[in-house]
PDB file of N, CA and C in Angstrom:
ATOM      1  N   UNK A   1       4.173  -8.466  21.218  1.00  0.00           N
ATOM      2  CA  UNK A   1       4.574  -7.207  21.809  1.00  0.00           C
ATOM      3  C   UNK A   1       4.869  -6.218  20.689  1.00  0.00           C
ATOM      4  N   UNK A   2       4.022  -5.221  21.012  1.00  0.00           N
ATOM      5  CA  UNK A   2       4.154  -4.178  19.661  1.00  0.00           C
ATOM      6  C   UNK A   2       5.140  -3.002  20.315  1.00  0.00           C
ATOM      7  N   UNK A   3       5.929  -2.451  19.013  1.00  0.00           N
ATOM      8  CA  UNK A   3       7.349  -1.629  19.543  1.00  0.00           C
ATOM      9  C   UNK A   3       6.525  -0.018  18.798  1.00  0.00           C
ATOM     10  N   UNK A   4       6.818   1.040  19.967  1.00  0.00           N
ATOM     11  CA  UNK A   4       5.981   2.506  19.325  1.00  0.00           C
ATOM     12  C   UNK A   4       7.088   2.596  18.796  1.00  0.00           C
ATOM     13  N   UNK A   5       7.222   3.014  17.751  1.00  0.00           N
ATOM     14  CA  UNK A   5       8.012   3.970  16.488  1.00  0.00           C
ATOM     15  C   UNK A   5       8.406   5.345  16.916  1.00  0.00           C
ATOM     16  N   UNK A   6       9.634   6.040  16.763  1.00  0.00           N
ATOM     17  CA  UNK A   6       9.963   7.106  17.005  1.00  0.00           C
ATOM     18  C   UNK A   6      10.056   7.804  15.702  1.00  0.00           C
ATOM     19  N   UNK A   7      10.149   7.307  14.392  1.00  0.00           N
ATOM     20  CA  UNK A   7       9.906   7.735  13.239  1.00  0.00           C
ATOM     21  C   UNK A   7       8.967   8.611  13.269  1.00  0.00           C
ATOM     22  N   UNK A   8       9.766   9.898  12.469  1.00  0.00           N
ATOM     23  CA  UNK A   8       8.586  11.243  11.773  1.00  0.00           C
ATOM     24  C   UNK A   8       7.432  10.146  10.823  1.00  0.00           C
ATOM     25  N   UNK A   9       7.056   9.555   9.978  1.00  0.00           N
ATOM     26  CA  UNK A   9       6.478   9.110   8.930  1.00  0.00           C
ATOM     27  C   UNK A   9       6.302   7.780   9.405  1.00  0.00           C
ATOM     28  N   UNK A  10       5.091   7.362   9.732  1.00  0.00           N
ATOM     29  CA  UNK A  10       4.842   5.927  10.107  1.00  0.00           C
ATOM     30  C   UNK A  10       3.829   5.150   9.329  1.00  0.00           C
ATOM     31  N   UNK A  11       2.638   5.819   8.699  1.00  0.00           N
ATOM     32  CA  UNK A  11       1.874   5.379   7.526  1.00  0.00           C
ATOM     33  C   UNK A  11       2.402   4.645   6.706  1.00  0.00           C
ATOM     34  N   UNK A  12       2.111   3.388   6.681  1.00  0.00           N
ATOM     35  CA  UNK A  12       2.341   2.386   5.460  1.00  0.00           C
ATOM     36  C   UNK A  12       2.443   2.848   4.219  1.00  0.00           C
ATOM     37  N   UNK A  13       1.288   3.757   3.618  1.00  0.00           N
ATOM     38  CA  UNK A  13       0.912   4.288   2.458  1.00  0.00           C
ATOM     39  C   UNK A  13       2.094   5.305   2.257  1.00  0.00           C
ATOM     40  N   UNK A  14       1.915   6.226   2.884  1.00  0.00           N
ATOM     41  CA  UNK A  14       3.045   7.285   2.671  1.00  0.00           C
ATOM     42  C   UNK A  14       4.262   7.132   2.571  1.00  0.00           C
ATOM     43  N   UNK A  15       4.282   5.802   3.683  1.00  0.00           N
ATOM     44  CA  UNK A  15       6.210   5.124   3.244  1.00  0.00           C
ATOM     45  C   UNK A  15       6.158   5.089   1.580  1.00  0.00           C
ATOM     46  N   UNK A  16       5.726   4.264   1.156  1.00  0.00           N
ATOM     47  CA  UNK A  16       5.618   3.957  -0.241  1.00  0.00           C
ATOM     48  C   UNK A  16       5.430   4.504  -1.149  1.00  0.00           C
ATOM     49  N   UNK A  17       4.867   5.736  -0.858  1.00  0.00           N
ATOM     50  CA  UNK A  17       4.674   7.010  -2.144  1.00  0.00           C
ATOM     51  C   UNK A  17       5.875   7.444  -1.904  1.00  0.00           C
ATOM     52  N   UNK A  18       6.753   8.446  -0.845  1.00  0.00           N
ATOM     53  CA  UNK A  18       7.965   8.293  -0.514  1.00  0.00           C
ATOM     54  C   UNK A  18       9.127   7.704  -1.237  1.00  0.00           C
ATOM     55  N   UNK A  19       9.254   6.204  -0.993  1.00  0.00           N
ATOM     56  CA  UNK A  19      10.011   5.403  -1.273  1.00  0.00           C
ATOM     57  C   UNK A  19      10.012   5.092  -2.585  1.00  0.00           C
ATOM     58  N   UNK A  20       8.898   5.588  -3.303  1.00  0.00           N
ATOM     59  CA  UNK A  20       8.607   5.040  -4.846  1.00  0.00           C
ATOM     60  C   UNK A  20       8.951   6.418  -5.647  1.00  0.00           C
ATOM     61  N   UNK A  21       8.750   7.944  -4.957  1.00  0.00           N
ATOM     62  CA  UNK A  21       9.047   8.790  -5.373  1.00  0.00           C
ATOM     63  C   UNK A  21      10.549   9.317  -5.733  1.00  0.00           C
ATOM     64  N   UNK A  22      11.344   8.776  -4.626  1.00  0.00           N
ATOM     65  CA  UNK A  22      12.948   8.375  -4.478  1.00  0.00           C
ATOM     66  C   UNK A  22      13.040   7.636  -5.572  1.00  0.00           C
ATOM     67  N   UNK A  23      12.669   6.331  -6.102  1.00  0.00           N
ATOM     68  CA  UNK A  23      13.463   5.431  -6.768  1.00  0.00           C
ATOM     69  C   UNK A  23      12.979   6.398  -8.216  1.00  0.00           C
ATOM     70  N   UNK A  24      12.111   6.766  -8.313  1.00  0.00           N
ATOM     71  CA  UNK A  24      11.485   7.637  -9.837  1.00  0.00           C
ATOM     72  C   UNK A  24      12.446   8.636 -10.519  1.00  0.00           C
ATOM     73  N   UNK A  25      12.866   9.682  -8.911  1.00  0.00           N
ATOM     74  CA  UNK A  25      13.836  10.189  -8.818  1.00  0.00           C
ATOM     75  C   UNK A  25      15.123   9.655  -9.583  1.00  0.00           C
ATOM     76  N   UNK A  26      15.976   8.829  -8.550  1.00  0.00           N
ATOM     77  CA  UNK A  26      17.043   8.324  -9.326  1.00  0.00           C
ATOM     78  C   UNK A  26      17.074   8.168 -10.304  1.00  0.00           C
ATOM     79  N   UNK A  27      15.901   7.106 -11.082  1.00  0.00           N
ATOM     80  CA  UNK A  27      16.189   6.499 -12.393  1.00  0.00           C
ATOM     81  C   UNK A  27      15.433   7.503 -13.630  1.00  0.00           C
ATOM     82  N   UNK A  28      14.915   8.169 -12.892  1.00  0.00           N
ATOM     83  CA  UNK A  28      15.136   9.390 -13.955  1.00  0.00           C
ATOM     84  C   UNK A  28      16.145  10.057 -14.010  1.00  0.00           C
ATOM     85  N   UNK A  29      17.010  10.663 -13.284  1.00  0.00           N
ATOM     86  CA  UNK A  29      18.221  11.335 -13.201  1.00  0.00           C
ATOM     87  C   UNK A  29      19.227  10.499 -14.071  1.00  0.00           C
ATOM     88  N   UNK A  30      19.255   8.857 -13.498  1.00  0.00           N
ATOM     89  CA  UNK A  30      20.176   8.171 -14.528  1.00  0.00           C
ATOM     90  C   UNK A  30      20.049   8.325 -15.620  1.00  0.00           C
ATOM     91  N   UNK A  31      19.350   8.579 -16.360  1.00  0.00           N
ATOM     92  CA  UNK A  31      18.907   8.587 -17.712  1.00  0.00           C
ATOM     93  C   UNK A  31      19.314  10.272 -18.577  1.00  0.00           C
ATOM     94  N   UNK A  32      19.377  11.044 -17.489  1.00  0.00           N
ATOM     95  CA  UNK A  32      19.853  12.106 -18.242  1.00  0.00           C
ATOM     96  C   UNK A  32      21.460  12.298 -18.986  1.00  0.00           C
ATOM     97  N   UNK A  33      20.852  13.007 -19.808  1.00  0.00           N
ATOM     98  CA  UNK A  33      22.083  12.861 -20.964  1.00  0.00           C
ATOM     99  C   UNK A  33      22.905  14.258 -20.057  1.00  0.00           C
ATOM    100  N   UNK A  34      22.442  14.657 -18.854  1.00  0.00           N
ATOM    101  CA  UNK A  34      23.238  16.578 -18.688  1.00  0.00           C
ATOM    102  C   UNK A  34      24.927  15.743 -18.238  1.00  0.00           C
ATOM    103  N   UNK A  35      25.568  16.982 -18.687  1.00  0.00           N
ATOM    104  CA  UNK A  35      27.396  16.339 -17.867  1.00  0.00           C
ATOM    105  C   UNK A  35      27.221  16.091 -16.859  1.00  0.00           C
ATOM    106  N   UNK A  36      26.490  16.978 -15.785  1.00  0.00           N
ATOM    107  CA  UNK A  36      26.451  16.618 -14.553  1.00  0.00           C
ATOM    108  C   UNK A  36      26.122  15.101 -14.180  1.00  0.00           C
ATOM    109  N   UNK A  37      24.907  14.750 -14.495  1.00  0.00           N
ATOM    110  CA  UNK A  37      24.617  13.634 -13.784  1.00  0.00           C
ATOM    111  C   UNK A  37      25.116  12.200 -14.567  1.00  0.00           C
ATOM    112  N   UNK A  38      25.733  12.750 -16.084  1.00  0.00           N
ATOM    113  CA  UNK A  38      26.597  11.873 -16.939  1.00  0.00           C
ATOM    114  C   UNK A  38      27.935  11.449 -15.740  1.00  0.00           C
ATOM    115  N   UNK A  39      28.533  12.237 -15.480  1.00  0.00           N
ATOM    116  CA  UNK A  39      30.004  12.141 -14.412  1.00  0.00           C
ATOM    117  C   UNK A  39      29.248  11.306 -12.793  1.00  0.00           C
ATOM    118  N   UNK A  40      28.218  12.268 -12.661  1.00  0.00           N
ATOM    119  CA  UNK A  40      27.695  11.415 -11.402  1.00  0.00           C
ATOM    120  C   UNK A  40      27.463  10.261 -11.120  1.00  0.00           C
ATOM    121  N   UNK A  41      26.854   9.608 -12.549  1.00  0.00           N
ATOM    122  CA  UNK A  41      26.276   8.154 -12.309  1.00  0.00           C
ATOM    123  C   UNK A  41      27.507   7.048 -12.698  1.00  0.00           C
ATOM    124  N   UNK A  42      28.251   8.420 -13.467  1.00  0.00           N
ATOM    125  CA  UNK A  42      29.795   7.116 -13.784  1.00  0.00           C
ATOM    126  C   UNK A  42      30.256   6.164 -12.499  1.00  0.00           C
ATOM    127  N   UNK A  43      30.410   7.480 -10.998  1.00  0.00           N
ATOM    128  CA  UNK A  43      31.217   7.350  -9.923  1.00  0.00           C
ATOM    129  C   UNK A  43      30.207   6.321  -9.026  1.00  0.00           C
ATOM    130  N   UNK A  44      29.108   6.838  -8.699  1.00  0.00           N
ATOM    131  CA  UNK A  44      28.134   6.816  -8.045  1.00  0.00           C
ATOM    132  C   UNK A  44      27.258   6.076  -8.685  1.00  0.00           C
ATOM    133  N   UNK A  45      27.205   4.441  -8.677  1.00  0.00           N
ATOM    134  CA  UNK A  45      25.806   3.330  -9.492  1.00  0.00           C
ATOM    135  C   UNK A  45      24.622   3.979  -8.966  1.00  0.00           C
ATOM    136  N   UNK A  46      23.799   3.551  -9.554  1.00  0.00           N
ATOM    137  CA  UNK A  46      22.385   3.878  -9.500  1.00  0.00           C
ATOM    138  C   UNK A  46      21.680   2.689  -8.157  1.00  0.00           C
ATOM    139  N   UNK A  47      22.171   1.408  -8.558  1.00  0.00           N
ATOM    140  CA  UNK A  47      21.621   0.724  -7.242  1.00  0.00           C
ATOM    141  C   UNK A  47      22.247   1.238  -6.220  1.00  0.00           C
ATOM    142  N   UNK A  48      23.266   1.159  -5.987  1.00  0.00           N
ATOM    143  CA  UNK A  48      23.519   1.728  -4.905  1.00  0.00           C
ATOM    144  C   UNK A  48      22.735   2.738  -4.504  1.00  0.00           C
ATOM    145  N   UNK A  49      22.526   3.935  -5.053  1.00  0.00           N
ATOM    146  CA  UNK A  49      21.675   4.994  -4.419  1.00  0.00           C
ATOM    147  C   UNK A  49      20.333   4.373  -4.353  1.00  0.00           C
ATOM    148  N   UNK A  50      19.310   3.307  -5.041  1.00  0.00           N
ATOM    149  CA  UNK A  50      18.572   2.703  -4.588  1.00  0.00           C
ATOM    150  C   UNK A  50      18.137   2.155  -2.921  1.00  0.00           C
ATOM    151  N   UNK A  51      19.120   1.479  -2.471  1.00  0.00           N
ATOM    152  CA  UNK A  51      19.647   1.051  -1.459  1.00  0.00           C
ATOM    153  C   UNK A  51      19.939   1.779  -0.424  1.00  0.00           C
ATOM    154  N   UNK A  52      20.505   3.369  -0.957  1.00  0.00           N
ATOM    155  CA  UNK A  52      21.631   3.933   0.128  1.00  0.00           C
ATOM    156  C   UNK A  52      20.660   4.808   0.930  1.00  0.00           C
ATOM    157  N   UNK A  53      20.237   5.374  -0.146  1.00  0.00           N
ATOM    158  CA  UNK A  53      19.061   6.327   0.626  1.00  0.00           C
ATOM    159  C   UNK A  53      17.849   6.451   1.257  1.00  0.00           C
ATOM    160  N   UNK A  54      16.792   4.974   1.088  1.00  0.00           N
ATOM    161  CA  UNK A  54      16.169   4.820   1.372  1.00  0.00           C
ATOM    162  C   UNK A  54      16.829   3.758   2.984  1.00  0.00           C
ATOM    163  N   UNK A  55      17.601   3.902   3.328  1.00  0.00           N
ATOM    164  CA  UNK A  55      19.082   3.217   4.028  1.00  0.00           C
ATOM    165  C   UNK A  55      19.021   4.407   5.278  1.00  0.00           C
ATOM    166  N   UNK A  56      19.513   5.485   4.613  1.00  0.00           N
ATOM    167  CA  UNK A  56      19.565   7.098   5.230  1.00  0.00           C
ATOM    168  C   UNK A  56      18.336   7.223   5.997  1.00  0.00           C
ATOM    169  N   UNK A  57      17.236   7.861   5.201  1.00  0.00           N
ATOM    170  CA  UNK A  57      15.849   7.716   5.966  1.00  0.00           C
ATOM    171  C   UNK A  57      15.575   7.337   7.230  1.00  0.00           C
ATOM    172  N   UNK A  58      15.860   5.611   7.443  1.00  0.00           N
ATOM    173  CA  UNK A  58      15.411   4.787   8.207  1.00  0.00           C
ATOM    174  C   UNK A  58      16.402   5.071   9.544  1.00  0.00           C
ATOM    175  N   UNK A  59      17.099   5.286   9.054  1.00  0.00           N
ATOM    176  CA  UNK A  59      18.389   5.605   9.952  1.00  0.00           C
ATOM    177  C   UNK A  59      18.223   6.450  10.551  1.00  0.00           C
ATOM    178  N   UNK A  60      17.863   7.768  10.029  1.00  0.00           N
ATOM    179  CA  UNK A  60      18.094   9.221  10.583  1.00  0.00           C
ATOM    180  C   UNK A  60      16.201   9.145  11.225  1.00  0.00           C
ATOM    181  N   UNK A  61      15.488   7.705  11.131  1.00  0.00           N
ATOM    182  CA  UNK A  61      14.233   8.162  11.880  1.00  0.00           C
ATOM    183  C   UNK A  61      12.894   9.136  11.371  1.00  0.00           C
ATOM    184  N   UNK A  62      13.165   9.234   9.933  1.00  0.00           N
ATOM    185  CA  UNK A  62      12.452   9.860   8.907  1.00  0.00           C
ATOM    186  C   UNK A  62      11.204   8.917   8.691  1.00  0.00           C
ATOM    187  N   UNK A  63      11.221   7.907   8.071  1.00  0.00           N
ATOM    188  CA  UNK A  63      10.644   6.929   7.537  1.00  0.00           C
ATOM    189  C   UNK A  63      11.218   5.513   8.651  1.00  0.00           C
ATOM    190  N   UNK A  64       9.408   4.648   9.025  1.00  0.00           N
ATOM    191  CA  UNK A  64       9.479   3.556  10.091  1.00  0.00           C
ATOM    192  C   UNK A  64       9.703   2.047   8.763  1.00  0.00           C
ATOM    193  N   UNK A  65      10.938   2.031   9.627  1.00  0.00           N
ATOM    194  CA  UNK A  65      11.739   0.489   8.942  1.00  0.00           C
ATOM    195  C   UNK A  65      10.322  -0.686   9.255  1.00  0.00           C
ATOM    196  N   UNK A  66       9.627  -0.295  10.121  1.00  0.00           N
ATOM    197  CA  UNK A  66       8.742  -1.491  10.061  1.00  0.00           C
ATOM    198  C   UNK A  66       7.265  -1.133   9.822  1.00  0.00           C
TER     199      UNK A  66
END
Protein backbone atom coordinates (compact mmCIF):
# COMPACT_ATOMS: atom_id res chain seq x y z
CA UNK A 1 0.00 0.00 0.00
CA UNK A 2 1.56 3.15 -1.28
CA UNK A 3 0.97 6.48 1.01
CA UNK A 4 0.50 10.00 -1.53
CA UNK A 5 2.86 12.53 0.01
CA UNK A 6 1.62 15.92 0.93
CA UNK A 7 5.19 17.25 0.73
CA UNK A 8 6.06 20.45 -1.56
CA UNK A 9 9.40 18.41 -2.90
CA UNK A 10 8.96 14.72 -3.52
CA UNK A 11 11.81 13.87 -6.16
CA UNK A 12 14.36 11.62 -4.80
CA UNK A 13 17.04 13.59 -6.69
CA UNK A 14 16.12 16.97 -5.55
CA UNK A 15 15.74 15.75 -1.90
CA UNK A 16 19.41 15.19 -2.07
CA UNK A 17 20.77 18.16 -3.86
CA UNK A 18 18.70 19.98 -1.12
CA UNK A 19 19.84 18.02 1.70
CA UNK A 20 23.51 18.00 0.51
CA UNK A 21 23.28 21.74 -0.18
CA UNK A 22 22.21 22.30 3.66
CA UNK A 23 24.97 20.16 5.05
CA UNK A 24 27.70 22.27 2.55
CA UNK A 25 26.05 25.13 4.02
CA UNK A 26 26.67 24.42 7.64
CA UNK A 27 30.08 23.08 7.41
CA UNK A 28 31.14 25.80 5.56
CA UNK A 29 29.82 28.36 7.91
CA UNK A 30 31.57 26.23 10.74
CA UNK A 31 34.70 26.90 9.44
CA UNK A 32 34.49 30.57 9.30
CA UNK A 33 36.85 32.47 11.23
CA UNK A 34 33.84 35.82 11.20
CA UNK A 35 32.79 36.64 15.23
CA UNK A 36 29.56 35.96 14.21
CA UNK A 37 29.50 32.48 13.34
CA UNK A 38 32.78 32.04 15.79
CA UNK A 39 30.01 32.77 18.93
CA UNK A 40 27.36 30.82 16.91
CA UNK A 41 28.97 27.54 16.54
CA UNK A 42 30.36 27.88 20.22
CA UNK A 43 26.43 27.74 21.46
CA UNK A 44 24.91 25.97 18.66
CA UNK A 45 27.15 22.32 17.49
CA UNK A 46 27.30 21.84 14.07
CA UNK A 47 25.74 18.22 14.25
CA UNK A 48 23.13 19.24 15.73
CA UNK A 49 22.17 21.66 12.99
CA UNK A 50 22.98 18.65 10.72
CA UNK A 51 20.15 16.78 12.20
CA UNK A 52 17.92 19.74 13.21
CA UNK A 53 17.16 21.13 10.04
CA UNK A 54 16.92 18.73 7.72
CA UNK A 55 14.41 17.54 10.95
CA UNK A 56 12.47 21.07 10.24
CA UNK A 57 11.90 20.42 6.50
CA UNK A 58 10.28 17.10 6.93
CA UNK A 59 8.21 18.38 9.50
CA UNK A 60 6.93 21.55 8.14
CA UNK A 61 6.13 19.18 4.75
CA UNK A 62 8.85 20.85 2.58
CA UNK A 63 10.88 17.86 1.75
CA UNK A 64 9.10 13.85 1.61
CA UNK A 65 10.64 11.87 4.70
CA UNK A 66 10.13 8.92 2.41
Amino acid sequence: MTQISDALITNDAIVLGILMSILALIFYTSNLTGNFWKRFYQFVPTVLLCYFIPALLNTFNIISGS
